[in-house]
Protein backbone atom coordinates (compact mmCIF):
# COMPACT_ATOMS: atom_id res chain seq x y z
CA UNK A 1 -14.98 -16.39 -2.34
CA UNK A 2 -15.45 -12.68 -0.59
CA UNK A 3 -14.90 -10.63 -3.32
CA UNK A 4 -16.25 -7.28 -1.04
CA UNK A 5 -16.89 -6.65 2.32
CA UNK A 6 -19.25 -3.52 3.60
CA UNK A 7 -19.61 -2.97 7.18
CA UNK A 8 -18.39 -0.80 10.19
CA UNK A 9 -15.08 -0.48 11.27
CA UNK A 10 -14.43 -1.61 14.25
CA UNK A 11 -10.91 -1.49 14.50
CA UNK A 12 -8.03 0.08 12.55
CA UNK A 13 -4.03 -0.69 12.48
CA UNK A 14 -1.46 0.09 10.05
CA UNK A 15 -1.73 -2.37 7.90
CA UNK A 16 -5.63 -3.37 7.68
CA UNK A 17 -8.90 -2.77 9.88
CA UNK A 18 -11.33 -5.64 11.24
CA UNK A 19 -14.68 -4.74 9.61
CA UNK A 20 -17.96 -6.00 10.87
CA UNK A 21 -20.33 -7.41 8.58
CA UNK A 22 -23.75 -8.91 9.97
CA UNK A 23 -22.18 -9.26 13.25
CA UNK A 24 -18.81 -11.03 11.97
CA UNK A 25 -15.41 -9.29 12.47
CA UNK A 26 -13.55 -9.47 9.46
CA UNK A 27 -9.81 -8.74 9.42
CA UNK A 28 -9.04 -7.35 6.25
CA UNK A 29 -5.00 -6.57 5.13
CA UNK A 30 -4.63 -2.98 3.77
CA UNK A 31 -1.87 -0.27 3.18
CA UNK A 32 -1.54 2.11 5.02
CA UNK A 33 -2.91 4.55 2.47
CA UNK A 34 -6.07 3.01 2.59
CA UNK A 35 -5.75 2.33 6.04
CA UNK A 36 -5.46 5.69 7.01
CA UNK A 37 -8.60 6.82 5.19
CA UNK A 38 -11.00 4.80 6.97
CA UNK A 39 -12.17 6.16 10.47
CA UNK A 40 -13.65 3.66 13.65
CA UNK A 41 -17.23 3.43 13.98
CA UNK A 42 -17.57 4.79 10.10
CA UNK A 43 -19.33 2.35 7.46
CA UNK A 44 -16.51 1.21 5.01
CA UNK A 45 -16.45 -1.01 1.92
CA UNK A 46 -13.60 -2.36 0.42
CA UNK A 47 -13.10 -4.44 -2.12
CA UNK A 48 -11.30 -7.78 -1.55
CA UNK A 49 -8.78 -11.13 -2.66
CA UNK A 50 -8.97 -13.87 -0.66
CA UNK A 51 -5.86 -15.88 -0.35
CA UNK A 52 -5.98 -19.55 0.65
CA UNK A 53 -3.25 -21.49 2.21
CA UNK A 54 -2.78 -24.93 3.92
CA UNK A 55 -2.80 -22.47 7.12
CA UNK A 56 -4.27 -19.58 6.31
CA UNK A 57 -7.35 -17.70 4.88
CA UNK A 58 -6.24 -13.97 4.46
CA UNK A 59 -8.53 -11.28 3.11
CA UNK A 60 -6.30 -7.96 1.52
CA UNK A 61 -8.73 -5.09 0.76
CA UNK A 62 -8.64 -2.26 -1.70
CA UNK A 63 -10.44 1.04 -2.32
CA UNK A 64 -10.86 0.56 -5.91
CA UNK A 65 -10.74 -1.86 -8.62
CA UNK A 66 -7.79 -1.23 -10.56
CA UNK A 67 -5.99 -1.31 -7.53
CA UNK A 68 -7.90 -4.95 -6.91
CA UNK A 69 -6.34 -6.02 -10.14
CA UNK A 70 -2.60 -4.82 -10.30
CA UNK A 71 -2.79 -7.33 -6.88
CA UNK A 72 -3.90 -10.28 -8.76
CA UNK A 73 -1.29 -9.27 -11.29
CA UNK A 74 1.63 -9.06 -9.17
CA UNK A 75 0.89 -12.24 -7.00
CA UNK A 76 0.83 -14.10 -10.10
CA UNK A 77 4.71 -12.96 -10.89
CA UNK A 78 7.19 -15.71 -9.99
CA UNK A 79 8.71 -14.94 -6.05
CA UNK A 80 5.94 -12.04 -4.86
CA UNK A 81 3.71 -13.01 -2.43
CA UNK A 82 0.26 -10.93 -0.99
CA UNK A 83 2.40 -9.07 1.62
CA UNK A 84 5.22 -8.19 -1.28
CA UNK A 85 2.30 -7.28 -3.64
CA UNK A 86 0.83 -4.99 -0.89
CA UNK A 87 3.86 -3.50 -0.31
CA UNK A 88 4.34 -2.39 -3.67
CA UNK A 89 0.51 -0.98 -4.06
CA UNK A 90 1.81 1.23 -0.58
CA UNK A 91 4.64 2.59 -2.49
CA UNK A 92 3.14 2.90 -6.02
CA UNK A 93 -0.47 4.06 -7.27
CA UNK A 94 -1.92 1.89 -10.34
CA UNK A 95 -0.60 4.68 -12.51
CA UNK A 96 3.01 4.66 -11.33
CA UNK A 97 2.91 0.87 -11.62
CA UNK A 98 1.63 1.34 -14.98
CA UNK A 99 4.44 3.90 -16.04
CA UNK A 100 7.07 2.39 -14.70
CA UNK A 101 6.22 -0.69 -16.58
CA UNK A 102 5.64 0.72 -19.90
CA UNK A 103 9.77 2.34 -19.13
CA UNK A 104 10.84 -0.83 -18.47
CA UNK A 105 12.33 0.56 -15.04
CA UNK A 106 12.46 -1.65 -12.80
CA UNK A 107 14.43 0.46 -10.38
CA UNK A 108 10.88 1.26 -8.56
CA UNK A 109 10.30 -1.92 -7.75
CA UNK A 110 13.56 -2.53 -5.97
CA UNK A 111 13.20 0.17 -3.44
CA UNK A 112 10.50 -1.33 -2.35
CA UNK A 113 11.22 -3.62 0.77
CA UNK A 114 11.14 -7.53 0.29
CA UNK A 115 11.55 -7.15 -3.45
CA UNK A 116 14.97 -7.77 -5.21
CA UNK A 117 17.14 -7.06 -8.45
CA UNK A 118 15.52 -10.38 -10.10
CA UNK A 119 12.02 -10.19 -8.91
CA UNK A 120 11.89 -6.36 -9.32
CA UNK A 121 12.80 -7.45 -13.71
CA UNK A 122 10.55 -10.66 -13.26
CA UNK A 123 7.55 -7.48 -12.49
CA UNK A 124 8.76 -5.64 -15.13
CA UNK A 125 8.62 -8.46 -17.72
CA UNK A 126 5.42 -10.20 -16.55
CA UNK A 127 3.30 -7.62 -16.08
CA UNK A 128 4.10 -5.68 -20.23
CA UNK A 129 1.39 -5.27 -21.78
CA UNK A 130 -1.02 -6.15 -18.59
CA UNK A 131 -0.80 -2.55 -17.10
CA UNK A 132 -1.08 -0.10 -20.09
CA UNK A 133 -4.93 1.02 -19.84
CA UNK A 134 -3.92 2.36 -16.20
CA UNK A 135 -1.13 4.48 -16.99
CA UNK A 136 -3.55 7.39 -17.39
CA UNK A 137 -6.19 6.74 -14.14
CA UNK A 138 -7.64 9.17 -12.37
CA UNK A 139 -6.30 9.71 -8.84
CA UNK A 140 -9.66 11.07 -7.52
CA UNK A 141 -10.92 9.34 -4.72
CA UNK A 142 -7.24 9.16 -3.18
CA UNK A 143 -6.44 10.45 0.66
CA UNK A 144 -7.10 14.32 -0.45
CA UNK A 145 -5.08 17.25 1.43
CA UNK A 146 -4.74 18.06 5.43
CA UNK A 147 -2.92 19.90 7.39
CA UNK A 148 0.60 18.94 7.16
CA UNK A 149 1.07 18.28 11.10
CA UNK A 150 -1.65 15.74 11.17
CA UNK A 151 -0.59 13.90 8.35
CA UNK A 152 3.14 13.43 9.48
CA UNK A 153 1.64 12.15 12.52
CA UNK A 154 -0.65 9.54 10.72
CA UNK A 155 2.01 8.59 8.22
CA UNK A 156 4.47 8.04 11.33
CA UNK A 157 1.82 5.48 12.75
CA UNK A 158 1.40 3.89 9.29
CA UNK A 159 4.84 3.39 9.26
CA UNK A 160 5.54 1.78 12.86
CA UNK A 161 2.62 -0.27 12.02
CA UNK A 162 4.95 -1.60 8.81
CA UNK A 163 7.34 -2.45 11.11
CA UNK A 164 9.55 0.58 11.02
CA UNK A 165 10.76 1.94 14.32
CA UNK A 166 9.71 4.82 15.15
CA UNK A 167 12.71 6.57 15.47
CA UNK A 168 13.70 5.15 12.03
CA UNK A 169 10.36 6.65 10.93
CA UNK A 170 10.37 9.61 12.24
CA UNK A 171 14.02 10.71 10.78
CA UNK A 172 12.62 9.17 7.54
CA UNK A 173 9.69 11.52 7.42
CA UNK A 174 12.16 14.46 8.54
CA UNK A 175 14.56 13.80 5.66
CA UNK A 176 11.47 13.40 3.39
CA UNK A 177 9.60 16.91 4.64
CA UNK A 178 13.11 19.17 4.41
CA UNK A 179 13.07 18.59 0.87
CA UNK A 180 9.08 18.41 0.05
CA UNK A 181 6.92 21.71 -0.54
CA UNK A 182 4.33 22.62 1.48
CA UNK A 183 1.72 21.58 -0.69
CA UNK A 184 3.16 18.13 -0.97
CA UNK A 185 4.03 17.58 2.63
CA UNK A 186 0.06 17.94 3.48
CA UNK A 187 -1.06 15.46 0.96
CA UNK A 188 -1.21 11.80 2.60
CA UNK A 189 -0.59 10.13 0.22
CA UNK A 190 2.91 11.83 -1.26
CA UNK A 191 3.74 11.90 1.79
CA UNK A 192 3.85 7.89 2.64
CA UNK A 193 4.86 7.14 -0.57
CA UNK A 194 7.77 9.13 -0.22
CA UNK A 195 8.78 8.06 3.13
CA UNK A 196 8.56 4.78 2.06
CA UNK A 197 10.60 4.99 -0.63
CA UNK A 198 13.58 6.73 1.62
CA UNK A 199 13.14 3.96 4.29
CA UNK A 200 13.58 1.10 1.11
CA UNK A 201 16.98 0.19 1.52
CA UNK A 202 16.80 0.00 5.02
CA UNK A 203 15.77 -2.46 7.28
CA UNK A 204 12.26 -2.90 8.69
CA UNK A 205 12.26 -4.27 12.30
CA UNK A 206 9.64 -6.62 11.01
CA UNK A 207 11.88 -8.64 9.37
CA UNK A 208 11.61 -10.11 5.73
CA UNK A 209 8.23 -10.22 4.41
């Protein structure tokens, strides 16, 4: 089991980055958050789940441990798989997970792509009681602030690397900024969550995930 990797990037996309360790290229799945933080030729650890299939061996990486966790959490809830529960952690920090859960609002959940009406309640239900200690983390750590023109351009290539098109994006990201302060529109990560929630209900060119 790799339960962490540490290494150089070597490459970046925008879902995940291949990572060498001891001269092995590791493709690692991320979101685009975390993605976006990392830079090429920088040392990087992540933390990671392996995921083992008849076909597959899959490695999804995280920046922090409680993020590490709420995974394992939601791919144990009935119809969510690793690319569902990733997709989720891209639209909603550990805390907002946690909140949303202890509201019993599963609303959240729906706007996120690949996850319906009955597996957005099926979260809901299965994770009560699982999530409480992180309603109150600390978001230090997280994608910090930049100027606002460079972020909407990374957040644009997170987003086409989702699947999105990037004409879909980039009106996304417009309708997102006319209504988002300044301060908010230069922090990363409001940024992508945001756009990602406005792009929820429609449909990724990537197809179901």
């Amino acid at each position: 089991m790799i339960s962490s990797l540490r290494g150089t990037v070597l490459d970046l996309y925008g879902t995940g980055a291949v990572i060498e360790v001891g001269g092995v290229g590791f493709q690692v799945q991320l979101t685009p958050e975390h993605s976006l933080s990392l830079r090429v030729g920088e040392e990087a650890r992540v933390l990671t789940s392996m995921i083992v299939r008849e076909d597959s061996l899959s490695l999804f990486g995280f920046p922090d441990s409680e993020s590490l966790e709420i995974f394992s959490l939601l791919v144990g809830v009935t119809g969510v798989g690793p690319k569902s529960a990733m997709g989720v952690l891209a639209a909603l920090s550990p805390n907002e997970i946690a909140r949303a859960v202890g509201a019993d609002d599963d609303s959240v959940f729906r706007r996120v792509t690949g996850i319906g009406p009955k597996t957005a309640k099926l979260i809901v239900v299965s994770l009560t009681g699982k999530v409480a200690a992180y309603a109150h983390a600390a978001t230090a750590g997280r994608p910090s602030f930049a100027p606002a023109g460079s972020v909407r351009d990374d957040v644009l290539v997170a987003l086409v690397g989702l699947g999105w098109s990037d004409r879909s994006a980039s009106d996304a990201l417009d309708s997102v900024l006319a209504v988002t302060s300044d301060d908010d529109a230069a922090n990363m990560q409001i940024l992508l969550r945001r756009a990602l929630t406005e792009l929820g209900p429609r449909q990724s060119t990537a197809g179901p995930r």
